[in-house]
Protein backbone atom coordinates (compact mmCIF):
# COMPACT_ATOMS: atom_id res chain seq x y z
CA UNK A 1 9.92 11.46 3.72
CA UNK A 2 8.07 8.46 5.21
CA UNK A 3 9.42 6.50 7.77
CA UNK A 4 9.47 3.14 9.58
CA UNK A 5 7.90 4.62 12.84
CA UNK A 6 5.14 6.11 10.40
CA UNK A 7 4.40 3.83 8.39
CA UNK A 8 4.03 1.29 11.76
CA UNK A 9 1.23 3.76 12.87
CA UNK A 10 -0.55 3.36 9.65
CA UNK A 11 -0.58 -0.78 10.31
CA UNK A 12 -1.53 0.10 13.77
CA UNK A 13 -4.72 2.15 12.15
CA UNK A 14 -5.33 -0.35 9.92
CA UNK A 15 -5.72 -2.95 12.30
CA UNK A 16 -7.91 -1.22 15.15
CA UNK A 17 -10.01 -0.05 12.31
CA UNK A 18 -10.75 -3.59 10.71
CA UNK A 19 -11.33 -4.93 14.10
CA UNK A 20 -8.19 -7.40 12.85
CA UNK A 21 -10.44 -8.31 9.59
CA UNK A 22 -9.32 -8.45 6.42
CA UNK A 23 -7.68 -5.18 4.80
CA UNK A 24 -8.01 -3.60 1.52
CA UNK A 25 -6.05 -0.22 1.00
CA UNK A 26 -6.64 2.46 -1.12
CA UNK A 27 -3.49 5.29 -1.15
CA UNK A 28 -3.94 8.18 -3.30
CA UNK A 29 -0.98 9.60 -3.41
CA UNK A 30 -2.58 12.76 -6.21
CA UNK A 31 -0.89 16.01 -6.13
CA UNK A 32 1.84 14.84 -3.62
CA UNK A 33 5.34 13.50 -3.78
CA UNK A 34 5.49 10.70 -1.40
CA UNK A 35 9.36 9.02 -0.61
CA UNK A 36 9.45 6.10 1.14
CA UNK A 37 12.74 5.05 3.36
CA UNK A 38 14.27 1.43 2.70
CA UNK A 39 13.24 -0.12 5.75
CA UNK A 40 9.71 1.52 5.69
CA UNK A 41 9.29 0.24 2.11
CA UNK A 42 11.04 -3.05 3.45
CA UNK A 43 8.61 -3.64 6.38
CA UNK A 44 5.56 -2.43 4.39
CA UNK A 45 6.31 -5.07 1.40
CA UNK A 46 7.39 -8.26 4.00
CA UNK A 47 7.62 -7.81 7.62
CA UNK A 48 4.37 -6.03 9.16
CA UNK A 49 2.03 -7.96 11.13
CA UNK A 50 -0.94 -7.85 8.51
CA UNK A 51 1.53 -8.73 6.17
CA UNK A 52 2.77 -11.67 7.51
CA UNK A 53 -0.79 -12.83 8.72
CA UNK A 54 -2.35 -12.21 5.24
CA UNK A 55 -4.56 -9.35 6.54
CA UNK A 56 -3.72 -7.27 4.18
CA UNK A 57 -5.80 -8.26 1.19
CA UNK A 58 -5.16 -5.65 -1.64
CA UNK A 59 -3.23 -2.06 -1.53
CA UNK A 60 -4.31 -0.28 -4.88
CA UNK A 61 -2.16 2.81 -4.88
CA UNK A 62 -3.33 6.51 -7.08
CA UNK A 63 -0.64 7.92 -8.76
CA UNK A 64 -0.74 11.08 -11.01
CA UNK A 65 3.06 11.43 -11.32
CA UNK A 66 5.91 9.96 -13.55
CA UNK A 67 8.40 10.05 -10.52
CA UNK A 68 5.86 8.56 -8.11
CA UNK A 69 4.97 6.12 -10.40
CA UNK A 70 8.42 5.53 -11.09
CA UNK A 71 8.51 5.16 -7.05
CA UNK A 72 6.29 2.31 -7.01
CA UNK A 73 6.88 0.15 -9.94
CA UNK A 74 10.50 -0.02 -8.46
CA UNK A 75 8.76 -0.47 -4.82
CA UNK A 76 6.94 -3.65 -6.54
CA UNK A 77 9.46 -5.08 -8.58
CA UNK A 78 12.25 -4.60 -5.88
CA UNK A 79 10.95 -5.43 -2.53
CA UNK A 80 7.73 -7.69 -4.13
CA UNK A 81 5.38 -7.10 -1.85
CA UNK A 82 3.57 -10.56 -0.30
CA UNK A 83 0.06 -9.09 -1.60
CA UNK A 84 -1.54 -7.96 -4.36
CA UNK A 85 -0.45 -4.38 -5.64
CA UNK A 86 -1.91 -2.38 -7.98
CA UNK A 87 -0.99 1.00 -9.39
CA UNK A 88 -4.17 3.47 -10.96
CA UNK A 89 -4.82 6.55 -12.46
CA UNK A 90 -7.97 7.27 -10.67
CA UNK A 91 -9.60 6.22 -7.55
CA UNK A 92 -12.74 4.63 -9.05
CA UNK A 93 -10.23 2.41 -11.27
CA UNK A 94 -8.77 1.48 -8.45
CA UNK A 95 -11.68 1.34 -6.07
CA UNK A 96 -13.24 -0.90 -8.92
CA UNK A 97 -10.13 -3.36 -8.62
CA UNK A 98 -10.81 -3.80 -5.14
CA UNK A 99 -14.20 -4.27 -5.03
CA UNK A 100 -13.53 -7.61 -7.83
CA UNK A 101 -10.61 -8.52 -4.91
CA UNK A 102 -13.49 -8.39 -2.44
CA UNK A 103 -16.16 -10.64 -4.51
């Protein structure tokens, strides 16, 4: 189960390690099951900081499961997240995607 307080340390990580730059996320989630609470899914779509300041650039996310794929098409249609979301089968696919976000 992922939480609020984790998923805050992950934006904390993201932002020391882009020296508060632009932010483009790759998740693969392969060969895991990965449940998100409301209000970490909440403050991940909307409220964190690199959210809000448009840091975050593009989050392409690998799935290689029905029910996590399930997971986050309901994360995206549900809590629409304020920047672009993609969901792949592979990394390169989505490694690809955000390399043409980055051009």
């Amino acid at each position: 189960m992922v939480e609020l307080e984790d998923v805050k340390q992950v934006e904390r990580a993201f932002i020391e390690l882009s020296s508060n730059g632009d932010i483009y996320c790759l998740m693969d989630t392969s060969g895991r099951f990965n449940n998100y609470t409301n209000e970490a899914q909440k403050f991940l779509s909307n409220e964190a900081s690199i959210v809000q300041n448009k840091k975050i650039k593009g989050s392409a996310v690998v799935i290689d499961s029905l029910p996590n794929r399930l997971l986050a098409k309901f994360f995206s249609k549900f809590f629409k997240p304020k920047f672009p979301m993609r969901i792949f089968s592979t990394q390169e696919e989505g490694l690809a995607w955000l390399n043409e976000l980055m051009q």
